[in-house]
C-alpha atoms as a PDB file:
ATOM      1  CA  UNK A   1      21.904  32.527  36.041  1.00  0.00           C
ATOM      2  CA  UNK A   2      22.815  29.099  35.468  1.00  0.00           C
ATOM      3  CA  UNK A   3      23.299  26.803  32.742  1.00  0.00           C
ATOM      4  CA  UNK A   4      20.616  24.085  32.356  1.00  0.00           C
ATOM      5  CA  UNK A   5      20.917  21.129  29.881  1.00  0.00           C
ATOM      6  CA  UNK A   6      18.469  22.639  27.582  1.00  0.00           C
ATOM      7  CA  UNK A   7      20.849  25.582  27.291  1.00  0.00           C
ATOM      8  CA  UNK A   8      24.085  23.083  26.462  1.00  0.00           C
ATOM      9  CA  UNK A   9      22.436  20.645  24.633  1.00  0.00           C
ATOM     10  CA  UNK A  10      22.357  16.978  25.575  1.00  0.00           C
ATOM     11  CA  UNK A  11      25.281  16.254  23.406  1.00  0.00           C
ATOM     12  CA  UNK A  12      27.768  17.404  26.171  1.00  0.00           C
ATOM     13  CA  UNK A  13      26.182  14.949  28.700  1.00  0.00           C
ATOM     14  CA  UNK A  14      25.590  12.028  26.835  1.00  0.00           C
ATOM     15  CA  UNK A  15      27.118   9.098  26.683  1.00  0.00           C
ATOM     16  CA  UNK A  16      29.385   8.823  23.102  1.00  0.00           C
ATOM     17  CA  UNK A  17      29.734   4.775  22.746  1.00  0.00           C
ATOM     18  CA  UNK A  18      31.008   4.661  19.616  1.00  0.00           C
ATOM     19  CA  UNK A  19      34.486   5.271  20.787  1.00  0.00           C
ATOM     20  CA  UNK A  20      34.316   1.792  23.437  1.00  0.00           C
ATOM     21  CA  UNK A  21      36.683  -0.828  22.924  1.00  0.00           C
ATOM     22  CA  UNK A  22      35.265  -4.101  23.469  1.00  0.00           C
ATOM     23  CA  UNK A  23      37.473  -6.188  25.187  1.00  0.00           C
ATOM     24  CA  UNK A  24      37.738  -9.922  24.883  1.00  0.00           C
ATOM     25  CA  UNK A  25      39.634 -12.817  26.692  1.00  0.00           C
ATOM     26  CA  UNK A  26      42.379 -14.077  25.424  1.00  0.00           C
ATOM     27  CA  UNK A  27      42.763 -17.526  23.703  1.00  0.00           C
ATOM     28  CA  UNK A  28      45.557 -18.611  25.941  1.00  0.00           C
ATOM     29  CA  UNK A  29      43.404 -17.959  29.225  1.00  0.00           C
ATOM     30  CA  UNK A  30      40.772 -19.956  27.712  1.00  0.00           C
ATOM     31  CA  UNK A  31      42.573 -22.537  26.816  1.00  0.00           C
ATOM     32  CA  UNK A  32      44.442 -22.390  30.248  1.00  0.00           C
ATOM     33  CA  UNK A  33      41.212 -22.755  31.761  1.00  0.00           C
ATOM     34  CA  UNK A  34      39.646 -25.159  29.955  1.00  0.00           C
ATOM     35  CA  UNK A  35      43.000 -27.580  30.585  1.00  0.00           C
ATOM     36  CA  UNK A  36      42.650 -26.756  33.880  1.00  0.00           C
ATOM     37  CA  UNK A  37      38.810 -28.035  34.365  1.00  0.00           C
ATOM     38  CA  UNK A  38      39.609 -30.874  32.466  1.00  0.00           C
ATOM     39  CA  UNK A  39      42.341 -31.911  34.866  1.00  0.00           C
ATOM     40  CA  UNK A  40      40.490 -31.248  37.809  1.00  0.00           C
ATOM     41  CA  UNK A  41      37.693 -33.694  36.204  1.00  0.00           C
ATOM     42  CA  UNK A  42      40.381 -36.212  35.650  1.00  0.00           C
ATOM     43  CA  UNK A  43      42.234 -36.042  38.629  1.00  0.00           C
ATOM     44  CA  UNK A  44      38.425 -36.656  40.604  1.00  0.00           C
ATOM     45  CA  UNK A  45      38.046 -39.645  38.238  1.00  0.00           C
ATOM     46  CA  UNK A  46      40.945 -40.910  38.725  1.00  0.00           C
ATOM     47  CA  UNK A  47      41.136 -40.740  43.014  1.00  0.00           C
ATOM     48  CA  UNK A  48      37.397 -41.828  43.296  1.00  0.00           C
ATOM     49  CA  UNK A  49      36.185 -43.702  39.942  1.00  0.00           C
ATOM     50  CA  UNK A  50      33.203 -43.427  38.736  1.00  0.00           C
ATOM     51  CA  UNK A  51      31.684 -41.562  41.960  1.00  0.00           C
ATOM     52  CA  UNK A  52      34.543 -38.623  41.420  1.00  0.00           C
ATOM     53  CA  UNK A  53      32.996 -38.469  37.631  1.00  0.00           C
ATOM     54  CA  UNK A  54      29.394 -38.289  39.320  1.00  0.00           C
ATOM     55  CA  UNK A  55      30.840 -35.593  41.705  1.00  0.00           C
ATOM     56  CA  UNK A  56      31.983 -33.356  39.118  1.00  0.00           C
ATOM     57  CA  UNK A  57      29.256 -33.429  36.433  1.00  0.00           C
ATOM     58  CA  UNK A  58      26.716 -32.223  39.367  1.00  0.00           C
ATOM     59  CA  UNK A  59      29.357 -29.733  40.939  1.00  0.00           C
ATOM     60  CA  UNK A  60      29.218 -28.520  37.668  1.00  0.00           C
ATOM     61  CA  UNK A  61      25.960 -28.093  37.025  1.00  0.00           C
ATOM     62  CA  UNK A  62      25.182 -26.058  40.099  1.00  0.00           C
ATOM     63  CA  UNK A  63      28.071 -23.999  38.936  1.00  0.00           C
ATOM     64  CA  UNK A  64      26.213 -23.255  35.395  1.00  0.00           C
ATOM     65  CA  UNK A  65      22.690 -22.581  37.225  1.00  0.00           C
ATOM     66  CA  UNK A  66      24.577 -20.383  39.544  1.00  0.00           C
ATOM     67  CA  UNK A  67      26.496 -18.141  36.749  1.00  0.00           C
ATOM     68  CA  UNK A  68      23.001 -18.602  34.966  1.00  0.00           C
ATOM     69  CA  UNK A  69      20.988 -16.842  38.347  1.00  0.00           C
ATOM     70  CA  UNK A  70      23.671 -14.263  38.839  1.00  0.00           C
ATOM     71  CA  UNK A  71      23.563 -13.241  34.581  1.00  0.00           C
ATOM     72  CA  UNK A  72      19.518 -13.251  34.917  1.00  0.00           C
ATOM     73  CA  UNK A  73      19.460 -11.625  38.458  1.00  0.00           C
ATOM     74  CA  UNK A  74      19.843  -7.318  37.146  1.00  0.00           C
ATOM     75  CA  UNK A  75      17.292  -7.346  35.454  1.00  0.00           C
END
């Protein structure tokens, strides 16, 4: 006869999550990354002006309504 999960008990197959670590990024990466957008911004401004500042404010703001579809799109 076999062993059904009413017979074990749902403690051996549920998930324990109070043992998780929650990971987090790093300050250094952030603040590597945010140097890095903010050179990529000046380095636009400073090749095409005021169009290169144009440019990037609307590159980046189909980045943020991308990352905000792809957070919103599970569920």
């Amino acid at each position: 006869m076999t062993m059904t999960t009413a017979d074990t008990g749902m403690t051996t197959f549920a998930a324990d999550h109070n043992d998780t670590e929650v990971k987090q990024i790093s300050p250094g990466f952030m603040f590597t990354l945010a140097l890095v957008i903010v050179a990529i911004a000046v380095g636009l401004v400073a090749t095409m002006g005021l169009g290169g500042l144009i440019l990037w404010a609307v590159g980046s703001a189909w980045i943020m309504l991308a990352i905000l579809v792809v957070m919103t799109a599970g569920g």
